[in-house]
Structures are given as C-alpha cells and as structure tokens.
PDB file of N, CA and C in Angstrom:
ATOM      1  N   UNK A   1       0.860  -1.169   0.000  1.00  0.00           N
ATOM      2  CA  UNK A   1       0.000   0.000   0.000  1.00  0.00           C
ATOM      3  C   UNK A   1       0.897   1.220   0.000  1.00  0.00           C
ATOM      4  N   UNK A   2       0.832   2.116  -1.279  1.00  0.00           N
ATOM      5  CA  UNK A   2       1.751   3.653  -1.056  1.00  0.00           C
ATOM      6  C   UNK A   2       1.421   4.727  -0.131  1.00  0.00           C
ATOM      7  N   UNK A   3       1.857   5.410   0.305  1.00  0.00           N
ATOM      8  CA  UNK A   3       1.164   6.413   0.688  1.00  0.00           C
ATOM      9  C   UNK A   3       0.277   7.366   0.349  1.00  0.00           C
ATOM     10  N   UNK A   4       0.044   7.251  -0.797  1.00  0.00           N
ATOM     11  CA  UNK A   4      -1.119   8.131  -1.139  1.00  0.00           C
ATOM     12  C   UNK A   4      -2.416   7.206  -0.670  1.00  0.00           C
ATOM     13  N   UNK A   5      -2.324   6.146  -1.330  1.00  0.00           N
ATOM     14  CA  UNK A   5      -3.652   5.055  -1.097  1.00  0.00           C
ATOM     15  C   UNK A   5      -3.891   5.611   0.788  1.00  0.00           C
ATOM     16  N   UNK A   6      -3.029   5.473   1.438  1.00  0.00           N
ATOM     17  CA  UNK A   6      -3.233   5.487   3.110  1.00  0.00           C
ATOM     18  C   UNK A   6      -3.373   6.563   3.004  1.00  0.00           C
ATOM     19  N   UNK A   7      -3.491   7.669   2.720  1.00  0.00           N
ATOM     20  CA  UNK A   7      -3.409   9.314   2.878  1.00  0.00           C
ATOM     21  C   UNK A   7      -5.207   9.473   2.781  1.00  0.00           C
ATOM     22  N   UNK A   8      -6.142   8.208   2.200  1.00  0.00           N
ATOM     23  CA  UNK A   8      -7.431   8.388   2.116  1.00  0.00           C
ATOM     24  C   UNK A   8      -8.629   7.714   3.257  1.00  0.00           C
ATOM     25  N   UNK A   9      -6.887   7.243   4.036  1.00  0.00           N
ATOM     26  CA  UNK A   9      -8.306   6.715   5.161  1.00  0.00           C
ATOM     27  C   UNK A   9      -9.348   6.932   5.597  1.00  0.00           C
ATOM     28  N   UNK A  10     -10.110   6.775   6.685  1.00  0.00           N
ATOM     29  CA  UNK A  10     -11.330   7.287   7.152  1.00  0.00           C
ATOM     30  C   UNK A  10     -11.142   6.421   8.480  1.00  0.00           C
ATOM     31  N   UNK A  11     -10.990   7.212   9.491  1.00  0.00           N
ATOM     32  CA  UNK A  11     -10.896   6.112  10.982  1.00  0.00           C
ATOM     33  C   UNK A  11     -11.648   5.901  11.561  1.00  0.00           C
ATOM     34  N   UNK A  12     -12.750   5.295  12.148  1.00  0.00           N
ATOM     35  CA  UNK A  12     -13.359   4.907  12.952  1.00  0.00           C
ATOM     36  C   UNK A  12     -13.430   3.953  14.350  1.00  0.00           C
ATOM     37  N   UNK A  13     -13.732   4.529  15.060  1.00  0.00           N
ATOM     38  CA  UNK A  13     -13.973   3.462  16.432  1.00  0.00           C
ATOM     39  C   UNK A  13     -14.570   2.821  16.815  1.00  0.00           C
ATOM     40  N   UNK A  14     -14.804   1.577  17.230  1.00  0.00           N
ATOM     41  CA  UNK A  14     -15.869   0.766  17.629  1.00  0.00           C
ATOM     42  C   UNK A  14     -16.603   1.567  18.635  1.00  0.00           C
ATOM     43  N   UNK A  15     -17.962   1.189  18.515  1.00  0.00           N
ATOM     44  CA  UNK A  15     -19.267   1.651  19.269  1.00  0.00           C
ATOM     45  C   UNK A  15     -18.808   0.938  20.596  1.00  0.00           C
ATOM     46  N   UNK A  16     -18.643   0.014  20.731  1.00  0.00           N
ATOM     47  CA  UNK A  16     -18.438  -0.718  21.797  1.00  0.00           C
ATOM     48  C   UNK A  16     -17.519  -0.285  22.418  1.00  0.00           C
ATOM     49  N   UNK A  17     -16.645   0.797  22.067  1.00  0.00           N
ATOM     50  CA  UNK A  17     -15.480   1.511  23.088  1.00  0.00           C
ATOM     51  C   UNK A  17     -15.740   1.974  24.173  1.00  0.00           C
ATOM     52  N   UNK A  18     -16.946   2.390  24.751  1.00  0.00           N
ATOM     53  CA  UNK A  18     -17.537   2.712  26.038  1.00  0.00           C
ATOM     54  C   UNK A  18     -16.763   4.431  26.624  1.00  0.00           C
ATOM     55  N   UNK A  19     -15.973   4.570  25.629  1.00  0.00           N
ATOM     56  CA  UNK A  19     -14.984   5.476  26.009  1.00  0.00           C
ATOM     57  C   UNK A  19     -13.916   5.745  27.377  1.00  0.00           C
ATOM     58  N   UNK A  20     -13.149   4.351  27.510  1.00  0.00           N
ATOM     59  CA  UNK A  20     -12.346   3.928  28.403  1.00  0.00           C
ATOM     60  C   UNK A  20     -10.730   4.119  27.944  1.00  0.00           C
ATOM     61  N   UNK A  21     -10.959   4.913  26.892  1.00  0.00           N
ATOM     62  CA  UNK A  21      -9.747   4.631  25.948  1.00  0.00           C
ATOM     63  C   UNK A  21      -9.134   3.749  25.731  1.00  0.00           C
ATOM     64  N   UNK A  22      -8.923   2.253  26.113  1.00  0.00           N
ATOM     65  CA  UNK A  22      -8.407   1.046  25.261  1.00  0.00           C
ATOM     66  C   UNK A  22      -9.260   1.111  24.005  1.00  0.00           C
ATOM     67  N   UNK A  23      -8.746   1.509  23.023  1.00  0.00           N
ATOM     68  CA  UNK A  23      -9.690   1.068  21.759  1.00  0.00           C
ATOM     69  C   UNK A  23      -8.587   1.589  20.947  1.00  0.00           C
ATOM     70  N   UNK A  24      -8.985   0.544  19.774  1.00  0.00           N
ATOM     71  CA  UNK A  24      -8.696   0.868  18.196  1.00  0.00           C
ATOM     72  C   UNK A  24      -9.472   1.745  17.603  1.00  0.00           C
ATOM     73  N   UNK A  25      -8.664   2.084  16.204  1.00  0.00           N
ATOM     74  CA  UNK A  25      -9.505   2.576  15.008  1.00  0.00           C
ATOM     75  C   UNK A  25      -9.446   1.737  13.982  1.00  0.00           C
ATOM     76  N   UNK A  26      -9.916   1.770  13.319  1.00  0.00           N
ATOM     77  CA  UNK A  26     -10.041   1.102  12.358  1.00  0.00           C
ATOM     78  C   UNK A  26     -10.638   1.587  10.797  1.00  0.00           C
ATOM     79  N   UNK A  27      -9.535   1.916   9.806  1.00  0.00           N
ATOM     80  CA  UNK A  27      -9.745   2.574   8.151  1.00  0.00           C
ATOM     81  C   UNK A  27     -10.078   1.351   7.713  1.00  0.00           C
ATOM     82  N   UNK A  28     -11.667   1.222   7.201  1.00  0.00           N
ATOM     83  CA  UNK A  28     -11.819   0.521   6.248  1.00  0.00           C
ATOM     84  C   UNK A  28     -12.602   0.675   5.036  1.00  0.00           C
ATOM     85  N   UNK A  29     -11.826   1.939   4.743  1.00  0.00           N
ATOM     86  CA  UNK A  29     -12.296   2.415   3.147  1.00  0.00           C
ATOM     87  C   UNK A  29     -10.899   2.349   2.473  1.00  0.00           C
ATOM     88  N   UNK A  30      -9.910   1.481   2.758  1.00  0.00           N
ATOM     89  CA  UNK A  30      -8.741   1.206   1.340  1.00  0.00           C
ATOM     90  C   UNK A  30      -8.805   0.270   0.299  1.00  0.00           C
ATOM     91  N   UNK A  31      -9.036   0.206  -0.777  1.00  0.00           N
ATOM     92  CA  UNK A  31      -9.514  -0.915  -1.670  1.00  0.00           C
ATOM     93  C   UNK A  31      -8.527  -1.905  -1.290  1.00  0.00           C
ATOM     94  N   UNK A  32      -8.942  -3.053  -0.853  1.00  0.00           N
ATOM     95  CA  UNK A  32      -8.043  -4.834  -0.332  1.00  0.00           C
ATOM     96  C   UNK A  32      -7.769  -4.372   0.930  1.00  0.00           C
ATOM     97  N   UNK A  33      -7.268  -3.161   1.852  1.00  0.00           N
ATOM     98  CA  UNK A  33      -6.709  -3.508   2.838  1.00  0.00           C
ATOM     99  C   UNK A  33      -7.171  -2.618   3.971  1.00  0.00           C
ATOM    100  N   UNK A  34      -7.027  -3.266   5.506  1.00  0.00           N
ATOM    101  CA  UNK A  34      -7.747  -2.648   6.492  1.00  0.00           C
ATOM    102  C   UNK A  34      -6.465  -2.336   7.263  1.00  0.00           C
ATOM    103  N   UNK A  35      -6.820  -0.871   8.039  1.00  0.00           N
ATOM    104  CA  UNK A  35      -5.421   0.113   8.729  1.00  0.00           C
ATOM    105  C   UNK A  35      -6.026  -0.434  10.102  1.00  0.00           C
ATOM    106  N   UNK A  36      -4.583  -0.718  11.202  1.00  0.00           N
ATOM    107  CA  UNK A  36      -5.468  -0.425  12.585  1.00  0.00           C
ATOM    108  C   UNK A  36      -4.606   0.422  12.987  1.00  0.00           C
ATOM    109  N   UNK A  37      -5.252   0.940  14.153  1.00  0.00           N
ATOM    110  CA  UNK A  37      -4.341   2.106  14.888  1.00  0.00           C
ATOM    111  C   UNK A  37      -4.745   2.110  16.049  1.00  0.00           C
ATOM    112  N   UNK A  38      -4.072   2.671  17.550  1.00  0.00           N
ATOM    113  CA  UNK A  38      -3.997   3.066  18.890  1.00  0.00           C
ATOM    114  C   UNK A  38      -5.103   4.474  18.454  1.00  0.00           C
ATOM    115  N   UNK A  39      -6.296   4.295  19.181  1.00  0.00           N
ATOM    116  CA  UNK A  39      -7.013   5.430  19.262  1.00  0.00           C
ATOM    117  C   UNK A  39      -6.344   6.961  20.317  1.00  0.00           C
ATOM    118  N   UNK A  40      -5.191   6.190  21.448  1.00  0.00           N
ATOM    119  CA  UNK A  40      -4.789   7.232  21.967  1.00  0.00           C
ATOM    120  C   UNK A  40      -3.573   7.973  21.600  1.00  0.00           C
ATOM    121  N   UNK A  41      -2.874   7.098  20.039  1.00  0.00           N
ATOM    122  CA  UNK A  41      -1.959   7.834  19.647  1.00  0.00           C
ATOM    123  C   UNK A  41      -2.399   7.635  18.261  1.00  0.00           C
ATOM    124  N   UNK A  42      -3.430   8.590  17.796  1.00  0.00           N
ATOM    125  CA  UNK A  42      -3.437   8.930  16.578  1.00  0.00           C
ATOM    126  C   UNK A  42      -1.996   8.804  15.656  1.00  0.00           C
ATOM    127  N   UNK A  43      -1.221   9.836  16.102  1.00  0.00           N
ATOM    128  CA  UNK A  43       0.051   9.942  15.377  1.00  0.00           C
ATOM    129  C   UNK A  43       1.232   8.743  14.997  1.00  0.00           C
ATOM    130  N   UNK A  44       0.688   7.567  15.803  1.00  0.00           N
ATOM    131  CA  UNK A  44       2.419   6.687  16.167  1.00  0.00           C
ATOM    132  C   UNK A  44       1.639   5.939  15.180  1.00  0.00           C
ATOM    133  N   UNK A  45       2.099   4.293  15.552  1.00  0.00           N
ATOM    134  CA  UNK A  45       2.347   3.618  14.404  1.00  0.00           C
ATOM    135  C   UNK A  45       1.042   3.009  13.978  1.00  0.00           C
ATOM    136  N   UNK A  46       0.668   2.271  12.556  1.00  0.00           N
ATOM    137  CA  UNK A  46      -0.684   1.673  11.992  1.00  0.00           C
ATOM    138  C   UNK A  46       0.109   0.466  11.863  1.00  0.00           C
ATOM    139  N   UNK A  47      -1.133  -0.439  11.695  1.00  0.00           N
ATOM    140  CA  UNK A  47      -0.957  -1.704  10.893  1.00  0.00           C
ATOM    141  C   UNK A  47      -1.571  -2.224   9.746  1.00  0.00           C
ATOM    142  N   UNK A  48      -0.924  -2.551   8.870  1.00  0.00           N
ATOM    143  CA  UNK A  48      -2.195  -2.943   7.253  1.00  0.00           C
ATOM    144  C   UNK A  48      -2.608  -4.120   7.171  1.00  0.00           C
ATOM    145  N   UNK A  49      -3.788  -4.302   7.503  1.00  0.00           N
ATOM    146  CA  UNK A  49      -3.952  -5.965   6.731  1.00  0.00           C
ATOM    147  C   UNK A  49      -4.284  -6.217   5.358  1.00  0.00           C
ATOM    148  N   UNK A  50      -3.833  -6.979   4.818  1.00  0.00           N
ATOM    149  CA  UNK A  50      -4.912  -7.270   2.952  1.00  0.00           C
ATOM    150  C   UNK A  50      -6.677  -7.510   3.891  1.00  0.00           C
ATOM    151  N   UNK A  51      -7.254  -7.217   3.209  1.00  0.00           N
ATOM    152  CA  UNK A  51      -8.610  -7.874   3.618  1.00  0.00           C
ATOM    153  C   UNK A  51      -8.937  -8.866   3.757  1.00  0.00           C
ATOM    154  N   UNK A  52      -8.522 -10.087   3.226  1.00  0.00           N
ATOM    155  CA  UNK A  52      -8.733 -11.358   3.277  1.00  0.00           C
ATOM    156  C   UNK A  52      -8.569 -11.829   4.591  1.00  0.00           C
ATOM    157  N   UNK A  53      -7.075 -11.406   5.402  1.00  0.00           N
ATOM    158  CA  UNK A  53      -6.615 -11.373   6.684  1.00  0.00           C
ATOM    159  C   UNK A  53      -7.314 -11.066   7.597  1.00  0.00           C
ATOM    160  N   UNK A  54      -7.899  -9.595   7.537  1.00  0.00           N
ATOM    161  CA  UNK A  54      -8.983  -8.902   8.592  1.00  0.00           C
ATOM    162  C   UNK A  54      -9.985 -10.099   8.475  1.00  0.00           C
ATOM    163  N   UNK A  55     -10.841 -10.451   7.236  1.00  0.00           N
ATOM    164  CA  UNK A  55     -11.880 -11.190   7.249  1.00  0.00           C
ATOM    165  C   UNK A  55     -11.741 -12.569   8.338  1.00  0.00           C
ATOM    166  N   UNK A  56     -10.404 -13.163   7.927  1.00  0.00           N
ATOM    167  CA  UNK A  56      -9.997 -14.516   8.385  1.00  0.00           C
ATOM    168  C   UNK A  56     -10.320 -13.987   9.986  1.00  0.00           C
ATOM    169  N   UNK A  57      -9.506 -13.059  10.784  1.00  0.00           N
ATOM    170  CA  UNK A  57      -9.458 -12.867  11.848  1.00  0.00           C
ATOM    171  C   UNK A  57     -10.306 -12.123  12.532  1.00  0.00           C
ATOM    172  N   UNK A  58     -11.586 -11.554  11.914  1.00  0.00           N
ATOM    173  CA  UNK A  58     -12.421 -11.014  12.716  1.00  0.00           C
ATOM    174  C   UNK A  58     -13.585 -12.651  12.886  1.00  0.00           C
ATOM    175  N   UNK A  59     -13.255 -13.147  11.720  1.00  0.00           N
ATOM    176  CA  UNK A  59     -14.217 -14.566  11.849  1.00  0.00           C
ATOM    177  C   UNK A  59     -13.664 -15.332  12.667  1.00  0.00           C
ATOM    178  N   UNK A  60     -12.307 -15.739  13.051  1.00  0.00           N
ATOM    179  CA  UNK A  60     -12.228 -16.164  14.281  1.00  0.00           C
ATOM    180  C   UNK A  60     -12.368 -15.791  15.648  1.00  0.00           C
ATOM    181  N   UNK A  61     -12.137 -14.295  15.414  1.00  0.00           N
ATOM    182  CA  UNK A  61     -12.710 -13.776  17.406  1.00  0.00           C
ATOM    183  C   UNK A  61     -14.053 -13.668  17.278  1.00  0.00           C
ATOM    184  N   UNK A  62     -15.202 -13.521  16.555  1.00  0.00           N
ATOM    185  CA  UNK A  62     -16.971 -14.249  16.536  1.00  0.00           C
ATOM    186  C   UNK A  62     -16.651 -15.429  16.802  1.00  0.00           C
ATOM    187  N   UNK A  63     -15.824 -16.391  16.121  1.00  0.00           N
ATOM    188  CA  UNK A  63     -16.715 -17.933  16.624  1.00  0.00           C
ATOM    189  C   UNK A  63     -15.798 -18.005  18.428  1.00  0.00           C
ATOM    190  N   UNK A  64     -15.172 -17.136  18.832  1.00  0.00           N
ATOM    191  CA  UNK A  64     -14.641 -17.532  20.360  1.00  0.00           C
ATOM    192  C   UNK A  64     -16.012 -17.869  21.426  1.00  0.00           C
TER     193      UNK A  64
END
C-alpha cells in the first residue's frame, strides 16, 4: 500500500469503546486492505492488513 492510497483513510472506532480509551480505530475504506491504529496515539504507528486477513481474523474472534 503507497502512501497516497493510506493518505485516504477514514478512521473509525468501535461503538463498543464505552470510552475507556483502550480502543482501536479502524480505516476501512482502502480498496483490499484494512489500517489499525492506537485510538490514543493517533500519530504513532498503523498496521495494514490485505482484507482477506482482517476477514480470516475477525471470523475467528466471533466464533470464540
């Protein structure tokens, strides 16, 4: 992913954050791939998944 593609994120937080600040964000408007990030440090580091990945692993923490 270049940086321009990431320059179009859109971040969002789970509803379920209760606002305790442990929470992610989560960009998932990049065509194939999902950004995560520390909601309390906007600025520091992301992570990219391809989508296929996010899919695999959000379907395994539902079936827990």
């Amino acid at each position: 992913m270049n940086e321009q593609g990431l320059s179009s994120r859109a971040w969002r937080k789970s509803s379920y954050s209760g606002g305790s600040g442990d929470c992610i964000e989560v960009a998932g408007n990049l065509p194939g791939f999902i950004a995560v990030r520390d909601s309390k440090n906007a600025d520091g580091p992301e992570l990219t998944f391809a989508l296929a990945e996010w899919v695999r692993f959000m379907s395994q923490l539902k079936g827990m």
